[in-house]
Protein backbone atom coordinates (compact mmCIF):
# COMPACT_ATOMS: atom_id res chain seq x y z
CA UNK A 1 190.66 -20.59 13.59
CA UNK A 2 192.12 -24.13 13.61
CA UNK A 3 192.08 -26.60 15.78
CA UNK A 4 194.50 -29.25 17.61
CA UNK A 5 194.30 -32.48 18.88
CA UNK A 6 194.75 -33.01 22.62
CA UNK A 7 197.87 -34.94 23.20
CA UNK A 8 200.03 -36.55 25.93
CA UNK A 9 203.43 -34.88 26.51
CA UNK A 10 205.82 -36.27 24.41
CA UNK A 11 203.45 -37.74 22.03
CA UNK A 12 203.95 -36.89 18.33
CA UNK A 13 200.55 -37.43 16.64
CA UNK A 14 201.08 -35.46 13.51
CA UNK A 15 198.96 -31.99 13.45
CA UNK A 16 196.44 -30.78 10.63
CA UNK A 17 194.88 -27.73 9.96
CA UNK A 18 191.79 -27.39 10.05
CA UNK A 19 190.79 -30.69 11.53
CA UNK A 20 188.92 -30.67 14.71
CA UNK A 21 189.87 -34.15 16.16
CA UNK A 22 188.34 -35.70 19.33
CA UNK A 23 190.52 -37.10 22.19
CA UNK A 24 189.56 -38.78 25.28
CA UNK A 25 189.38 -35.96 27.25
CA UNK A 26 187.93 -33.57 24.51
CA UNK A 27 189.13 -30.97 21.80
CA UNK A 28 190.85 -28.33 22.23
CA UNK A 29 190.15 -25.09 19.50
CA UNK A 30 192.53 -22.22 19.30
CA UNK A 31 193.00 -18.92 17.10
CA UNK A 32 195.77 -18.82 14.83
CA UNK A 33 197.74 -16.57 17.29
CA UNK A 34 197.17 -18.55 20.11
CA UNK A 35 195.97 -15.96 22.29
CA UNK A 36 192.60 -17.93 23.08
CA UNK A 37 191.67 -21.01 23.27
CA UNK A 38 188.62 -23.21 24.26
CA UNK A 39 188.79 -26.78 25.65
CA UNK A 40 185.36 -28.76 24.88
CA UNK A 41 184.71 -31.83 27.50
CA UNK A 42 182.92 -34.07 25.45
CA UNK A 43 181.54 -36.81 27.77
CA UNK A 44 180.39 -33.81 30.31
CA UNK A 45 178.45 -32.16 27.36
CA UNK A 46 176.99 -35.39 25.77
CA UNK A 47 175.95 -36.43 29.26
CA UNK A 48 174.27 -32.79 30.24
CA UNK A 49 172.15 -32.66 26.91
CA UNK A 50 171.08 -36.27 27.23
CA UNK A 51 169.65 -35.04 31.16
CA UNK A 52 168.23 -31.78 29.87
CA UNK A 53 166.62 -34.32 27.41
CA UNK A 54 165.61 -36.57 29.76
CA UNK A 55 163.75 -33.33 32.22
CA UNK A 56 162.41 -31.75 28.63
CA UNK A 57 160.25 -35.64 28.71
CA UNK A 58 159.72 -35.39 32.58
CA UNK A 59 158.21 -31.76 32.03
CA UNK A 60 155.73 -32.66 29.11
CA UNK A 61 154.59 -36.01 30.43
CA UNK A 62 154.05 -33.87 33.92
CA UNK A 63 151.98 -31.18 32.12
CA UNK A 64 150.14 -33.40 29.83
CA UNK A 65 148.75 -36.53 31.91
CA UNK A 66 146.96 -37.24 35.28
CA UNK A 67 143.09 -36.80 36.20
CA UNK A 68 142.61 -34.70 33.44
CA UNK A 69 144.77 -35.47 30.19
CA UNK A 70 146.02 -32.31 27.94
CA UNK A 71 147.44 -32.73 24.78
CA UNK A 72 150.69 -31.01 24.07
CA UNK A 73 148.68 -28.17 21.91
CA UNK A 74 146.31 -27.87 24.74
CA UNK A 75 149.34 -27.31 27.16
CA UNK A 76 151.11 -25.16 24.60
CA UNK A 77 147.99 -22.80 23.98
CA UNK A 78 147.29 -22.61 28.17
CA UNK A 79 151.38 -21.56 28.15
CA UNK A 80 150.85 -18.52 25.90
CA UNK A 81 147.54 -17.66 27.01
CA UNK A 82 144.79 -18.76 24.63
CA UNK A 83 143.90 -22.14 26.06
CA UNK A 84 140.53 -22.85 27.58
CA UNK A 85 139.56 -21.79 31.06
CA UNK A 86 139.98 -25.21 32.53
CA UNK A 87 143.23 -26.12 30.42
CA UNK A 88 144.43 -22.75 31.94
CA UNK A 89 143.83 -23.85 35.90
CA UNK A 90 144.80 -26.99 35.34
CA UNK A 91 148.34 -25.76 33.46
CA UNK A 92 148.69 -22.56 35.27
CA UNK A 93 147.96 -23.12 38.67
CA UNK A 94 148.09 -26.72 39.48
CA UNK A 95 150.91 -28.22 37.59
CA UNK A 96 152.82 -25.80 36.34
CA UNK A 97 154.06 -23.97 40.09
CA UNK A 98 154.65 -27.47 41.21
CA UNK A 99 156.87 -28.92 38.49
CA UNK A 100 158.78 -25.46 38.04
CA UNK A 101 159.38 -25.98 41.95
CA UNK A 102 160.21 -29.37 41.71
CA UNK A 103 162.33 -28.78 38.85
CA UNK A 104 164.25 -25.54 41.13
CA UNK A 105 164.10 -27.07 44.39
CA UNK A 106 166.01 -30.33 42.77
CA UNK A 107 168.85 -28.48 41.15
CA UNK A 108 169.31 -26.27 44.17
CA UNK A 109 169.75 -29.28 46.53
CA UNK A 110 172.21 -30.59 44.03
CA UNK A 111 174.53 -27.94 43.81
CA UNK A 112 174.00 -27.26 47.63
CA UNK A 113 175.25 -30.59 47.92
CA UNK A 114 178.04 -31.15 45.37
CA UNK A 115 179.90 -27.86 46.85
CA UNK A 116 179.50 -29.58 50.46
CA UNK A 117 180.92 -32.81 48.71
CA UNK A 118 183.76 -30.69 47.02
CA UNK A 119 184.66 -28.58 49.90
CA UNK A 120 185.10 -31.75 52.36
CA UNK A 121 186.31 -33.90 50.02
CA UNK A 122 183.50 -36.69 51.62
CA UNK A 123 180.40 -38.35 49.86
CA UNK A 124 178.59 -37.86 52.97
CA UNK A 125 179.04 -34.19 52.76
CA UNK A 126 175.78 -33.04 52.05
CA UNK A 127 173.60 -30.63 53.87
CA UNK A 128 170.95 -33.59 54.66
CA UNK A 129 173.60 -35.42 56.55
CA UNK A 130 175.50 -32.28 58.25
CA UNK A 131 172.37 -30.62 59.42
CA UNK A 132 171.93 -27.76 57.78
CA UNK A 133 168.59 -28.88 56.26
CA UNK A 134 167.40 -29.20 59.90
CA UNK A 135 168.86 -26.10 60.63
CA UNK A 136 166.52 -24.38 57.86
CA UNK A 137 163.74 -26.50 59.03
CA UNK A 138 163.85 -25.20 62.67
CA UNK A 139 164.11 -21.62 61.49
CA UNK A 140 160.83 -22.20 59.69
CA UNK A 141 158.87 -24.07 62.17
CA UNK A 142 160.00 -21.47 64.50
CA UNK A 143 158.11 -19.03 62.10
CA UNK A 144 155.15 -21.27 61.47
CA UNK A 145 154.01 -22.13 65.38
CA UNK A 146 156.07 -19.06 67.09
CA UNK A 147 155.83 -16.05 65.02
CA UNK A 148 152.56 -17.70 62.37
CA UNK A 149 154.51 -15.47 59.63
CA UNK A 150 153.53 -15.26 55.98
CA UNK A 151 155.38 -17.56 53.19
CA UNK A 152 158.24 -15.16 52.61
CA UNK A 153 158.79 -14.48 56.76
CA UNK A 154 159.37 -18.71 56.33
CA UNK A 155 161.76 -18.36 53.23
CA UNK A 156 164.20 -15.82 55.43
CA UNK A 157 163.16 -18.00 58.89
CA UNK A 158 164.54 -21.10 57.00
CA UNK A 159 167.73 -18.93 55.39
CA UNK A 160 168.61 -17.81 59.10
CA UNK A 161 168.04 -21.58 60.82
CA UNK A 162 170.55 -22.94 58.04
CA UNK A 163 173.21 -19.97 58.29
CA UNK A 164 173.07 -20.27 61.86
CA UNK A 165 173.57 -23.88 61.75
CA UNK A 166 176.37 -23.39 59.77
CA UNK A 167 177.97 -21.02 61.76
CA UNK A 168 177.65 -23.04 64.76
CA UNK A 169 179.02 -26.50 62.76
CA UNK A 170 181.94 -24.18 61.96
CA UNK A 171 182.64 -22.69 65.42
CA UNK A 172 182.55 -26.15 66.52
CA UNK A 173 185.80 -27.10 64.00
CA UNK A 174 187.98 -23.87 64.67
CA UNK A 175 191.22 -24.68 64.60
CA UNK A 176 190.62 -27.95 63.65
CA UNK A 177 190.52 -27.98 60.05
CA UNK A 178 187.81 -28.24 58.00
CA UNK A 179 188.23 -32.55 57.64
CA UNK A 180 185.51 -34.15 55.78
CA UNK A 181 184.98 -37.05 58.60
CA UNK A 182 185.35 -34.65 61.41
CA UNK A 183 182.94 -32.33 59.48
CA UNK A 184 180.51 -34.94 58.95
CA UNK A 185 180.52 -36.50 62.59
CA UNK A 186 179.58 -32.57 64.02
CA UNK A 187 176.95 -32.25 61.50
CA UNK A 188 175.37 -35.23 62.68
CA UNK A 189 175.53 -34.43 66.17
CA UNK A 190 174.24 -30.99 65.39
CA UNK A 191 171.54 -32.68 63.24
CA UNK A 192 170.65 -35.15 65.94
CA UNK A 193 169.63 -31.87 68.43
CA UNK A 194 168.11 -29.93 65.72
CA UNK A 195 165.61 -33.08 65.27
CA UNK A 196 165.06 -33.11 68.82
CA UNK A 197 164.42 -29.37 69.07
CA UNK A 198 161.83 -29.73 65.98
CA UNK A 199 159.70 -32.23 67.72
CA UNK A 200 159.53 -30.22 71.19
CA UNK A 201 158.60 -27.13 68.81
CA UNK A 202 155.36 -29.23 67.29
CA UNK A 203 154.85 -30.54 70.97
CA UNK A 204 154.01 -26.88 72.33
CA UNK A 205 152.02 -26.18 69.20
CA UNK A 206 148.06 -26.06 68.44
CA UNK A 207 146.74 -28.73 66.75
CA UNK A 208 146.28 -27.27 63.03
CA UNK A 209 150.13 -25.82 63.64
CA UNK A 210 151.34 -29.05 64.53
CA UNK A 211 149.62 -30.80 61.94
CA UNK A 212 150.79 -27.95 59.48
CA UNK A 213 154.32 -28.11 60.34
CA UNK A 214 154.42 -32.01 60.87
CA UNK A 215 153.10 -32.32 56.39
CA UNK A 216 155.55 -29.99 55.85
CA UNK A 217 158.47 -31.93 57.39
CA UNK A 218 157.59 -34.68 55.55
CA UNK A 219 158.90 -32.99 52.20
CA UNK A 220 156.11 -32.67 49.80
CA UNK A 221 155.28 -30.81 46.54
CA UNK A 222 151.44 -30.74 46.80
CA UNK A 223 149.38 -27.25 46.98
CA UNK A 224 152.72 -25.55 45.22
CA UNK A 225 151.65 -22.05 44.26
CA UNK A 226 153.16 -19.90 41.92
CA UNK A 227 154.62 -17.61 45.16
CA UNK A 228 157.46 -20.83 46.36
CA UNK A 229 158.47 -20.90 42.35
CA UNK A 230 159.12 -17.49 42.67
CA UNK A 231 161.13 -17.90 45.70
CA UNK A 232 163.23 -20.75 44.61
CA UNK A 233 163.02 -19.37 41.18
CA UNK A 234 164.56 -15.78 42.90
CA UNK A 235 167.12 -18.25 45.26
CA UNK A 236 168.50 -20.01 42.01
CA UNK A 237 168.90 -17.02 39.67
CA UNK A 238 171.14 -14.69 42.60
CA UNK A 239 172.94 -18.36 44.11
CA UNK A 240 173.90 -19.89 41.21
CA UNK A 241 175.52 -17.77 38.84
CA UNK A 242 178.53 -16.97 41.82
CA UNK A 243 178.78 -21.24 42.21
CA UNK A 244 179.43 -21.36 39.07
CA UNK A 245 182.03 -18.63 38.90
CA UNK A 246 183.62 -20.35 41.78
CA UNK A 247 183.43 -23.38 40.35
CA UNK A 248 186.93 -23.53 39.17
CA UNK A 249 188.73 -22.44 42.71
CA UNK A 250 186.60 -25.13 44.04
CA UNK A 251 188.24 -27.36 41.91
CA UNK A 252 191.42 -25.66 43.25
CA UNK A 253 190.58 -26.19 46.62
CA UNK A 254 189.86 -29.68 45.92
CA UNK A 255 193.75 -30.46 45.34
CA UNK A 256 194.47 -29.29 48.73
CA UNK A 257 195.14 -26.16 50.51
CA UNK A 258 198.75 -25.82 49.80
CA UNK A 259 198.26 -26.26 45.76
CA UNK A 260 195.56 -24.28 46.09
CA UNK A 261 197.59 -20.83 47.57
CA UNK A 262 200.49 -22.05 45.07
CA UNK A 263 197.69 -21.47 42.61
CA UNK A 264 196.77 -17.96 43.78
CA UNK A 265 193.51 -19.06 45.43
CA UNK A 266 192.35 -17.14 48.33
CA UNK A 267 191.24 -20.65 49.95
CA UNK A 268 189.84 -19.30 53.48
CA UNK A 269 187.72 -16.79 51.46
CA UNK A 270 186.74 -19.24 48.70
CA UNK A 271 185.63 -21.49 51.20
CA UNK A 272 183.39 -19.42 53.45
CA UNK A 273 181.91 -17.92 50.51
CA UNK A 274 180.91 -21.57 48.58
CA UNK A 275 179.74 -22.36 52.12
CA UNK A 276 177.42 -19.44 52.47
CA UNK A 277 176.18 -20.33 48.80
CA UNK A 278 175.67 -23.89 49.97
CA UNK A 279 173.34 -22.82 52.68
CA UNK A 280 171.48 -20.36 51.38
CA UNK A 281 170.25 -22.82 48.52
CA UNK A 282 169.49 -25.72 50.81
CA UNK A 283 167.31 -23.52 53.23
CA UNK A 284 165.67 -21.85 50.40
CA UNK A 285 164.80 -24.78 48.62
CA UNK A 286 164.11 -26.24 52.23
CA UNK A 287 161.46 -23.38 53.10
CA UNK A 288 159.29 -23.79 49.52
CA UNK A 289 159.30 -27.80 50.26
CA UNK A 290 160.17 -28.91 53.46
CA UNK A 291 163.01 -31.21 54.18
CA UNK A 292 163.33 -33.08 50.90
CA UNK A 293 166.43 -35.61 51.89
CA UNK A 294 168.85 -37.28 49.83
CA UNK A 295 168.70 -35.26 47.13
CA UNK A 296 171.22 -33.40 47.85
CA UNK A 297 173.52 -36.24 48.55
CA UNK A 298 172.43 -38.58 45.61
CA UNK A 299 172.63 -36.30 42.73
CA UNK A 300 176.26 -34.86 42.64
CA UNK A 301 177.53 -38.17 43.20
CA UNK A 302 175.37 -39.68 40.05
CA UNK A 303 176.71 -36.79 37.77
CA UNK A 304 180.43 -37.45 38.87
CA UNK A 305 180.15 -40.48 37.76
CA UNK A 306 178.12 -40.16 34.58
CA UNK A 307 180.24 -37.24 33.70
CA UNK A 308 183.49 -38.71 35.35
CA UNK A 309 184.45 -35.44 35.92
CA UNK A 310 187.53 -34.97 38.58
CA UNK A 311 186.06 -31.55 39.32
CA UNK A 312 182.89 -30.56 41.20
CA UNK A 313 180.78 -30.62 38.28
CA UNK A 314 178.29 -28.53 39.57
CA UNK A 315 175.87 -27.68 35.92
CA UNK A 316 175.86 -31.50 35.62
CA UNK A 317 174.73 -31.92 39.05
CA UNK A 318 172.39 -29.61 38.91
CA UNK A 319 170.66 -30.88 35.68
CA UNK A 320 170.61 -34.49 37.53
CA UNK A 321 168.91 -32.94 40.51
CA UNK A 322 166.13 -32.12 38.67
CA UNK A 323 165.48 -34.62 36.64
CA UNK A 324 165.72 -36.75 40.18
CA UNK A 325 163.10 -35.06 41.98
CA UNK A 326 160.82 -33.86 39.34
CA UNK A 327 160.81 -37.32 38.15
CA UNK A 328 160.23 -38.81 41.66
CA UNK A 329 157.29 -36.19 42.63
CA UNK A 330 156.25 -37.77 38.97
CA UNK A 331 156.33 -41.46 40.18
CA UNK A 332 154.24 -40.65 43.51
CA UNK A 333 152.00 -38.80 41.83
CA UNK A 334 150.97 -41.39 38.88
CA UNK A 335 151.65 -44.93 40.71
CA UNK A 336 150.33 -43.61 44.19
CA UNK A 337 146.76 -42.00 42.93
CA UNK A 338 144.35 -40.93 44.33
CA UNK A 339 146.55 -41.53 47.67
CA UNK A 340 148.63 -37.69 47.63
CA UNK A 341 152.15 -39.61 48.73
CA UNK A 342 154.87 -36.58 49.60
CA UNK A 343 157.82 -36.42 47.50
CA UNK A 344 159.99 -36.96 50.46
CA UNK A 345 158.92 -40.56 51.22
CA UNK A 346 160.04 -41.24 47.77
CA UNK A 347 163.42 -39.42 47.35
CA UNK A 348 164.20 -40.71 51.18
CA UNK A 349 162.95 -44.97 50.14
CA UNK A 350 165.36 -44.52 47.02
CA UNK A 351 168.18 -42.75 48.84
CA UNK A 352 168.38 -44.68 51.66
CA UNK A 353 169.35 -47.45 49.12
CA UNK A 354 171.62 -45.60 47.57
CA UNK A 355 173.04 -44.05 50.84
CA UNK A 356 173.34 -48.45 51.78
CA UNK A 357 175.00 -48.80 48.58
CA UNK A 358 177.45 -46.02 48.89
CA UNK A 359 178.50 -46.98 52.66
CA UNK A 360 179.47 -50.40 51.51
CA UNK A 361 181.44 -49.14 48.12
CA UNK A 362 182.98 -46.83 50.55
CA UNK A 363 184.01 -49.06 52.79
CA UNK A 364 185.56 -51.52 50.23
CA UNK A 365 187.46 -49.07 48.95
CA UNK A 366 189.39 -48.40 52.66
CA UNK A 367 189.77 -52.49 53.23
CA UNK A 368 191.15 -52.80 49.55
C-alpha cells in the first residue's frame, strides 16, 4: 500500500512512496491499484480520543469517590465479581446504573440533536427547543398518573408522545418546506401547549403521582437502576448504528435538496427516516431521565466546532454528550452534597448561558 498527500487541484507537491504525509484536512491511503482508498480526518480523530479520554477520567473518578471512597482495585474487583459485599452495592447498584445512564442518555440527546441541527440547517434545532422532549414527556406522564404503568409501559408512553409530536410538527409544515426558522417557530408553539397540557395532567393527579411526575420533570439521575440502563442501553445499540449509516446522506442533504437528488439521495426518505431516529432517541433517553434540556442543543454544536467538521459529525457529538452530562450529574453530585440537586438544574443553569451566548453570536453574524 502507499500513500499520497492530499493536495489542492493544480498543486504539484512532488509524490513519494511510501510516505504517509499529513495535510490540513488529513491523509489520504490508497492500494497500489487504486481500487480503495481511505481518507483519515485528523483533527476529528485527535479531538474524539482526547473526549473518550476525558469520559474514561469522568467514569473512574464517578466510580471511585463520594460517601464511601473505592480505590480503582476495589472498583475493578466489584466489576468482575470478587469485590466485597459492600464494594459490590456500592459499584453495582448505586453508581454503576447511574453513570452507564448518564453516560447513554448524554450521547443519545446528542445525536438526537445534531441530526435535528443537520436536517434544518438551524442551531436551535434541537428536540428541547422543537418540542419533542415535551412530547415524550406527556406520553409518560400520561402513563404515570393515567394508566400507573410499569417502567417499560413509560419507555414506549414516552416513544409514542415524541413520535406523535413529531408527526403533528410535520403536518403542521406540509407543503411548506421543511425551513429551519419556520421549523423552529412550530416547535415552540407546539412545545408551549405540550407544557401547558403537562401541568393540567399533574393538576388532576394524587398527591404521590403529582409529586412523582413533578421530580421526574425536573431531569434527574438519582435512584437509576440497572432496568433504565438497559433501556437506553437497548435504545442506543438499535438507533445508532442506522444514524451513523445515514450519516453521510445527511451530509448530502445538508448541501440542499437539489445537490442532494443530483447526488442520488432519496432526500424525502432520508429525511423522515433521520427524523424518526431523532425521536425515538430523545423520548427514550427522555423516559429513563426525564426532560434533561440543553443537552441536546449544546453538545453537537461544541463538537462542530472542536472538530470543525462541515458535516453532521454525529460520533463526535455523541462522545461530547456524554462527557457533558456525566460530568454535570458529577458536579451536582460532589459540590451539592448531601443536598441530591437533579442533573437537569445543572445542564439547564449552563445551557441557558450557552443558549444566551449562541443567540447573540447568531445574531452578529446576520447584522455583519
Amino acid at each position: 500500500m502507499s500513500a499520497v498527500r492530499e493536495k489542492a487541484p493544480g498543486a504539484a507537491a512532488p509524490r513519494r512512496e511510501g510516505a504517509a504525509p499529513r495535510s490540513v484536512t488529513g491523509l489520504v491511503l490508497r492500494t497500489r491499484s487504486g481500487r480503495w482508498s481511505l481518507r483519515l480526518h485528523v483533527r476529528p480523530l485527535v479531538v474524539g480520543s482526547l473526549m473518550a479520554v476525558v469520559l474514561g477520567a469522568v467514569v473512574a473518578v464517578a466510580l471511585t469517590t463520594g460517601d464511601f471512597a473505592l480505590s480503582p482495585g476495589e472498583v475493578a474487583d466489584a466489576l468482575i465479581g470478587r469485590g466485597t459485599a459492600a464494594a459490590d452495592f456500592i459499584v453495582n447498584t448505586l453508581r454503576m446504573p447511574r453513570l452507564l445512564t448518564a453516560v447513554l442518555v448524554g450521547a443519545a440527546l446528542a445525536v438526537s440533536g445534531a441530526i435535528l441541527q443537520s436536517l434544518t440547517g438551524n442551531a436551535l434545532g434541537s428536540p428541547d427547543i422543537i418540542g419533542f422532549t415535551n412530547g415524550a414527556a406527556t406520553g409518560a406522564l400520561l402513563v404515570i398518573v393515567v394508566f400507573h404503568g410499569s417502567m417499560t409501559q413509560l419507555a414506549f408512553g414516552a416513544l409514542i408522545g415524541g413520535l406523535a409530536t413529531a408527526a403533528a410538527v410535520y403536518l403542521l409544515m406540509v407543503g411548506r418546506g421543511l425551513q429551519g426558522f419556520r421549523l423552529v417557530v412550530v416547535g415552540i408553539g407546539v412545545s408551549a401547549l405540550l407544557l401547558a397540557f403537562n401541568s393540567y395532567l399533574i393538576t388532576r393527579a394524587t398527591w404521590q403521582e403529582a409529586l412523582e411526575a413533578q421530580s421526574w420533570l425536573l431531569g434527574s439521575l438519582g435512584n437509576r437502576l440497572w432496568i433504565h440502563a438497559d433501556i437506553i442501553a437497548a435504545a442506543v445499540v438499535v438507533l445508532l448504528p442506522p444514524a451513523f449509516l445515514l450519516a453521510r446522506r445527511l451530509s448530502m442533504v445538508e448541501m440542499g435538496e437539489t445537490t442532494a437528488m443530483g447526488l442520488g439521495v432519496n432526500v424525502h426518505r432520508t429525511r423522515t427516516a433521520l427524523l424518526v431516529v431523532s425521536v425515538a432517541l430523545a423520548s427514550f433517553a427522555t423516559a429513563v431521565t426525564g426532560p434533561v434540556l440543553f443537552v441536546a442543543l449544546a453538545a453537537p454544536q461544541l463538537a462542530r466546532r472542536l472538530t470543525r467538521s462541515s458535516g453532521p459529525a454525529l460520533l463526535p457529538s455523541a462522545l461530547m454528550g456524554a462527557v457533558l452530562l456525566a460530568l454535570s450529574d458529577l458536579l451536582v453530585q460532589r459540590l451539592f452534597a448531601p443536598t441530591l440537586l437533579p442533573v437537569g438544574a445543572a445542564t439547564g443553569t449552563i445551557g441557558g448561558l450557552y443558549l444566551i451566548w449562541l443567540l447573540v453570536t447568531e445574531s452578529r453574524k446576520s447584522r455583519a
